[in-house]
N, C-alpha and C. Protein backbone atom coordinates (compact mmCIF):
# COMPACT_ATOMS: atom_id res chain seq x y z
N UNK A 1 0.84 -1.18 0.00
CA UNK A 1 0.00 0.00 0.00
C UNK A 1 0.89 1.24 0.00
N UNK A 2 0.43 1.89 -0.90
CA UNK A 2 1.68 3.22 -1.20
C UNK A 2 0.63 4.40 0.00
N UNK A 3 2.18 5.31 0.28
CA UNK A 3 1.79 6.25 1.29
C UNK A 3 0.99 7.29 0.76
N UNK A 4 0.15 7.95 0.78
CA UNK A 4 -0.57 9.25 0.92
C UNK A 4 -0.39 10.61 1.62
N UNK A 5 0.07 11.57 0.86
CA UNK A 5 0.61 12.99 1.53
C UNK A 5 -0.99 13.45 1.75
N UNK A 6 -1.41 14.16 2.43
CA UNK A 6 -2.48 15.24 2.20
C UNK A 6 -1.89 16.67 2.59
N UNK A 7 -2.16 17.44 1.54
CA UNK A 7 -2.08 18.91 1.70
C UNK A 7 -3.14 20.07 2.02
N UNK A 8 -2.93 20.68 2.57
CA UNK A 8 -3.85 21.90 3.27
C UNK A 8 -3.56 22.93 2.26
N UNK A 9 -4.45 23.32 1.31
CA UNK A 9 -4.08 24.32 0.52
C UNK A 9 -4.52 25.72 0.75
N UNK A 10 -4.91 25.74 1.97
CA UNK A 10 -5.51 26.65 2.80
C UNK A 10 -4.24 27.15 3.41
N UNK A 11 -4.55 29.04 3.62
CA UNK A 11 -3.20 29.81 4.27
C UNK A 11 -3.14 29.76 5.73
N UNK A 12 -1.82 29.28 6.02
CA UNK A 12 -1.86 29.22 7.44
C UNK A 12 -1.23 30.45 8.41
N UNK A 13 -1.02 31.24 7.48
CA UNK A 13 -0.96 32.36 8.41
C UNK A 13 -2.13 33.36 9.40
N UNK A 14 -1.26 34.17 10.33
CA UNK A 14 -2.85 34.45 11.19
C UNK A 14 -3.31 35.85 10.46
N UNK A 15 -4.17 36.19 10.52
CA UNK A 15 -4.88 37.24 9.92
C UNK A 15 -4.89 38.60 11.01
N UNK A 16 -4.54 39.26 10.37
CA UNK A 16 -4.50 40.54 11.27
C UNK A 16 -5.50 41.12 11.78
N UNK A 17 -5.86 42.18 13.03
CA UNK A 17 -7.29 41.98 13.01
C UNK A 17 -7.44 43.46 12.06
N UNK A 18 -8.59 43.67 11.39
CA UNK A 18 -9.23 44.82 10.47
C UNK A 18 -10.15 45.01 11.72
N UNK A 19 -10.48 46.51 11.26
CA UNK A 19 -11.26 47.81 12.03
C UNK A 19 -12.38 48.54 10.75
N UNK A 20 -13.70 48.31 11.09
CA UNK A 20 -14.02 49.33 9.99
C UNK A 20 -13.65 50.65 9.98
N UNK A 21 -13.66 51.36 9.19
CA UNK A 21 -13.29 52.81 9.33
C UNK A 21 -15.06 53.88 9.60
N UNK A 22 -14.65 55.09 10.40
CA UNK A 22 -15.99 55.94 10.76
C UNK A 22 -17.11 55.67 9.94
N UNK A 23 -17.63 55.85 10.00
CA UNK A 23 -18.72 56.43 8.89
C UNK A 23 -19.76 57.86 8.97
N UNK A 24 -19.73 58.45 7.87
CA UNK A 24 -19.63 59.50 7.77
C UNK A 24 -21.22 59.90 7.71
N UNK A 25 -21.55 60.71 8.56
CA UNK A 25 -22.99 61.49 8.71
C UNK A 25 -23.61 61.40 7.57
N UNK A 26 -22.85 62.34 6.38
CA UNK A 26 -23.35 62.41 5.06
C UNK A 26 -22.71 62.36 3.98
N UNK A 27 -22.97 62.09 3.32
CA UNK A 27 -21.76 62.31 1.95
C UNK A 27 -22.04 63.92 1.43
N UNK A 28 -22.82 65.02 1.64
CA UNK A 28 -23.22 66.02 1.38
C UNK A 28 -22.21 66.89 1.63
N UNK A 29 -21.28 67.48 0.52
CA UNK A 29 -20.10 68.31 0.61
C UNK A 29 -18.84 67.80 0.98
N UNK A 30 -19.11 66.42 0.46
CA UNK A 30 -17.31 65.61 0.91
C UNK A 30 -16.91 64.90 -0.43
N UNK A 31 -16.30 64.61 -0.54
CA UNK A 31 -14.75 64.38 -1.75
C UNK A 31 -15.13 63.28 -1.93
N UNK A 32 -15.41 62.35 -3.22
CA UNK A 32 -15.60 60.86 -2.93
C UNK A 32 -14.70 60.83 -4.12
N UNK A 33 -13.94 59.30 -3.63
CA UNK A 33 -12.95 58.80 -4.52
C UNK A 33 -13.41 57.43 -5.60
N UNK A 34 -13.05 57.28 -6.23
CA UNK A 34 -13.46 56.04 -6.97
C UNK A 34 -12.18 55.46 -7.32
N UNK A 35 -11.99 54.36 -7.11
CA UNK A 35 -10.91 53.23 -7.28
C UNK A 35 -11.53 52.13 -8.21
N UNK A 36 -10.62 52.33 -9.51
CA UNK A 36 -11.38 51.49 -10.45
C UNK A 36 -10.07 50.49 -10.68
N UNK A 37 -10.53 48.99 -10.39
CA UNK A 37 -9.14 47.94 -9.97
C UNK A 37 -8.86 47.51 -11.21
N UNK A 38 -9.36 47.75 -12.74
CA UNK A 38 -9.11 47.78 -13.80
C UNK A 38 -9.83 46.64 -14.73
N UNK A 39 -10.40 45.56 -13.85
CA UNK A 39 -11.21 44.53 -13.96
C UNK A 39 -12.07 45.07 -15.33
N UNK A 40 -12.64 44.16 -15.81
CA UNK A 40 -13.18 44.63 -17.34
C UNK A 40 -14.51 45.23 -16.63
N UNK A 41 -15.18 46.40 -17.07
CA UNK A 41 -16.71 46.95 -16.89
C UNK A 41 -16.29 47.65 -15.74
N UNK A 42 -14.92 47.88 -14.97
CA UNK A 42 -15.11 48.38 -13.51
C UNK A 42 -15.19 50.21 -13.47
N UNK A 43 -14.78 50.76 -15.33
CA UNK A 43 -15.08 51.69 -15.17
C UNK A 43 -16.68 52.17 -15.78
N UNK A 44 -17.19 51.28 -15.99
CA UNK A 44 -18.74 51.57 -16.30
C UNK A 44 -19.35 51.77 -15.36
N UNK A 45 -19.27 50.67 -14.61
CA UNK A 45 -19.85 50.13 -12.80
C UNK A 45 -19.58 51.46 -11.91
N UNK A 46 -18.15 52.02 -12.16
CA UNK A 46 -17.76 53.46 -11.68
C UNK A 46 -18.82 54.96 -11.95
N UNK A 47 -18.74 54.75 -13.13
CA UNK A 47 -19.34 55.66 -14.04
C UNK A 47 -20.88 56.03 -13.64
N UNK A 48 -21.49 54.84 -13.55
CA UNK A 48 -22.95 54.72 -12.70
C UNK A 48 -23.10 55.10 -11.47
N UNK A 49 -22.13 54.52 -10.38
CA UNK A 49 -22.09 54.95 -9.41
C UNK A 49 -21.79 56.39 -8.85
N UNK A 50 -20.71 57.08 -9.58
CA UNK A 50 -20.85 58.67 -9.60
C UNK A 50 -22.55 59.09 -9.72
N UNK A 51 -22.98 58.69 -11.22
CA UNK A 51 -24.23 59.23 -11.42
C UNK A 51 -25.05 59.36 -10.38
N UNK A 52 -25.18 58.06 -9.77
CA UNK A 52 -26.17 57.84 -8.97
C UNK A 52 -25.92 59.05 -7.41
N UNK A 53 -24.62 58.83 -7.32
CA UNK A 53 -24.04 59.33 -6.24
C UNK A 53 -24.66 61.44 -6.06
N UNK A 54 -23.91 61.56 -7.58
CA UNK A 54 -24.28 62.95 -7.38
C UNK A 54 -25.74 63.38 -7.70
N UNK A 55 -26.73 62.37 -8.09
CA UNK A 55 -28.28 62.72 -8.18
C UNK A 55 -28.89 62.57 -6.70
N UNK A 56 -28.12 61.92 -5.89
CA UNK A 56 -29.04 61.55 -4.11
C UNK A 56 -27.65 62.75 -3.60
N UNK A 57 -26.60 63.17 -3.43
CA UNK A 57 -25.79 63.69 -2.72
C UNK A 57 -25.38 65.13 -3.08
N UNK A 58 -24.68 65.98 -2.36
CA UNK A 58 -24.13 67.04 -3.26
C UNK A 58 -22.67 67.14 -3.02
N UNK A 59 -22.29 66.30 -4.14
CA UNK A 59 -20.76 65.71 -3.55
C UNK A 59 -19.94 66.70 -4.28
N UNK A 60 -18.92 67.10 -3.44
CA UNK A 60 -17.97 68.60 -3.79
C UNK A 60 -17.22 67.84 -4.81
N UNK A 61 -16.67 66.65 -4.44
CA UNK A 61 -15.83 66.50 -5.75
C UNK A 61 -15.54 65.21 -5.93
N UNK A 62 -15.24 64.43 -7.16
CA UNK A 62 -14.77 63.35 -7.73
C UNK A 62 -13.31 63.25 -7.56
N UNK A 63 -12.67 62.07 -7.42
CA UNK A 63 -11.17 61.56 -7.34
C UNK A 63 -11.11 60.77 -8.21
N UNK A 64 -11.03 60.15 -9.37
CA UNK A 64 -11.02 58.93 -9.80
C UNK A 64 -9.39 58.57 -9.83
N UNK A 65 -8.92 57.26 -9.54
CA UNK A 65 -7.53 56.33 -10.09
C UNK A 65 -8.07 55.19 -10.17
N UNK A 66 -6.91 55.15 -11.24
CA UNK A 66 -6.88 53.13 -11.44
C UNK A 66 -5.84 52.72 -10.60
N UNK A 67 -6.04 50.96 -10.10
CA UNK A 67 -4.71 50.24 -10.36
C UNK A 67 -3.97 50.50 -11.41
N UNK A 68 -2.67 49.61 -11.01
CA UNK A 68 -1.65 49.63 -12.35
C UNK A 68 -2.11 48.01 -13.34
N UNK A 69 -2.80 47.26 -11.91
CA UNK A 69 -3.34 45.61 -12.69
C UNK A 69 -4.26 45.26 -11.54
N UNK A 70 -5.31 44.90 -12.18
CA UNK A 70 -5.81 43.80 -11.12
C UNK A 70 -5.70 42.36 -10.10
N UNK A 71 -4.72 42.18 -10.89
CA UNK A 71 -3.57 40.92 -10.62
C UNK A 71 -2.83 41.21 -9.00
N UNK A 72 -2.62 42.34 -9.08
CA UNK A 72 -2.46 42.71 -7.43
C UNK A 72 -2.54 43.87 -6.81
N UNK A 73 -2.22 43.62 -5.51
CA UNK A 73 -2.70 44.90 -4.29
C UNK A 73 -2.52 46.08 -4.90
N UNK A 74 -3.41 47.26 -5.00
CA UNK A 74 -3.28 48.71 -5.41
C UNK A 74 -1.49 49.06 -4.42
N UNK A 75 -1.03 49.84 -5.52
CA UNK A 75 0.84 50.49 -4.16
C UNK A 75 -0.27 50.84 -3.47
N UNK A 76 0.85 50.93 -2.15
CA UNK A 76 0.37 51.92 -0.69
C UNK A 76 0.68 53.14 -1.07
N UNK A 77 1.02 53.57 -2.18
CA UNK A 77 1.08 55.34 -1.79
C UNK A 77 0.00 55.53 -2.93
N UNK A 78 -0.45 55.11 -3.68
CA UNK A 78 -2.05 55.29 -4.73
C UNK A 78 -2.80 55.29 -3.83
N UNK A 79 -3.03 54.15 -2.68
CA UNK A 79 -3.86 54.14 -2.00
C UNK A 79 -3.75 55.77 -0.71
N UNK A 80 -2.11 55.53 -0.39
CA UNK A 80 -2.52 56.66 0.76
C UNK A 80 -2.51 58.54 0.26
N UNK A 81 -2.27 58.45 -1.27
CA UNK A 81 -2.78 59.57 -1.87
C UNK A 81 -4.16 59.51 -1.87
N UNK A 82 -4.93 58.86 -2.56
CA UNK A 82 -6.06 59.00 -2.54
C UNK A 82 -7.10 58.91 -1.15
N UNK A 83 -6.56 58.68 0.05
CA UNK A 83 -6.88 58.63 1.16
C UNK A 83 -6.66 60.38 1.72
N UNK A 84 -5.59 60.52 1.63
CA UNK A 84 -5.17 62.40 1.53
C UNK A 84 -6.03 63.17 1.31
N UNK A 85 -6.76 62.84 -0.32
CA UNK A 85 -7.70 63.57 -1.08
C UNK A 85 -8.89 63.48 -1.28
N UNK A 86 -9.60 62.71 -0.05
CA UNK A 86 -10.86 62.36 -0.01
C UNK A 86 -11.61 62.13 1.52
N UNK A 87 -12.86 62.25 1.14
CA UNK A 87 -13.54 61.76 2.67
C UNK A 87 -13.73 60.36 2.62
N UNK A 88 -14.30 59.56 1.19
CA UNK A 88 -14.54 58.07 1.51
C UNK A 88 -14.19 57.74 -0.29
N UNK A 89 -14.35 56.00 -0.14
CA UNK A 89 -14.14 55.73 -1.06
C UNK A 89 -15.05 54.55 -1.63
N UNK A 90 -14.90 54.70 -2.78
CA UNK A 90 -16.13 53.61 -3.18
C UNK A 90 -14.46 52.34 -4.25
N UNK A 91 -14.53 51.34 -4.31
CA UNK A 91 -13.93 50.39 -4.70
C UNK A 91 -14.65 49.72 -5.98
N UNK A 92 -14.45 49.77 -7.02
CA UNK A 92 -15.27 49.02 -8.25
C UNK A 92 -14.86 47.69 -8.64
N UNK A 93 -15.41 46.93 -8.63
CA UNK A 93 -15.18 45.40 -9.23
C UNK A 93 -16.03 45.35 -10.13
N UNK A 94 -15.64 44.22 -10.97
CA UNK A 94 -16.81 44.09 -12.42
C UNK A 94 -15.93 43.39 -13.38
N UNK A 95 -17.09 42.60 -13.86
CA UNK A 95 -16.46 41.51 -14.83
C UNK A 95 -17.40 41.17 -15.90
């Protein structure tokens, strides 16, 4: 009888703990960012969501960036610029 490995393809590292961040009274006169992760349709999905955003809100201003790929993590300084220049952020996925 031949031996049998079994593998855990599951990550065994520990997970850090996450915090949600505030949330904000209103979106009425605050900066909203859009992070479009480059995914196919994620700037349509974007595109809508502004719309929608500035017909219910009276949002002072738009941020938009892309990733450089969807393939991985946005840099930390795209992210902590656009954190600089905004009150919140909306994240687009779409496929």
């Amino acid at each position: 009888m031949a031996n049998v490995t079994l593998l855990d393809p599951t990550s065994q590292s520990d997970a850090d703990e996450k915090f949600l961040a505030p949330r904000l009274d209103t979106f009425d006169g605050k900066v909203m960012g859009l992070l479009d992760i480059t995914k196919n349709g994620s700037d349509i999905f974007l595109d809508r969501v502004e719309e929608l955003m500035r017909e219910r809100f009276d949002i002072a201003e738009v941020v938009r960036v892309k990733k450089p790929t969807f393939a991985r993590p946005a840099p930390t300084e795209l992210l902590n610029d656009l954190a600089d220049q905004t009150d919140f952020v909306i994240e687009g996925l779409a496929d």
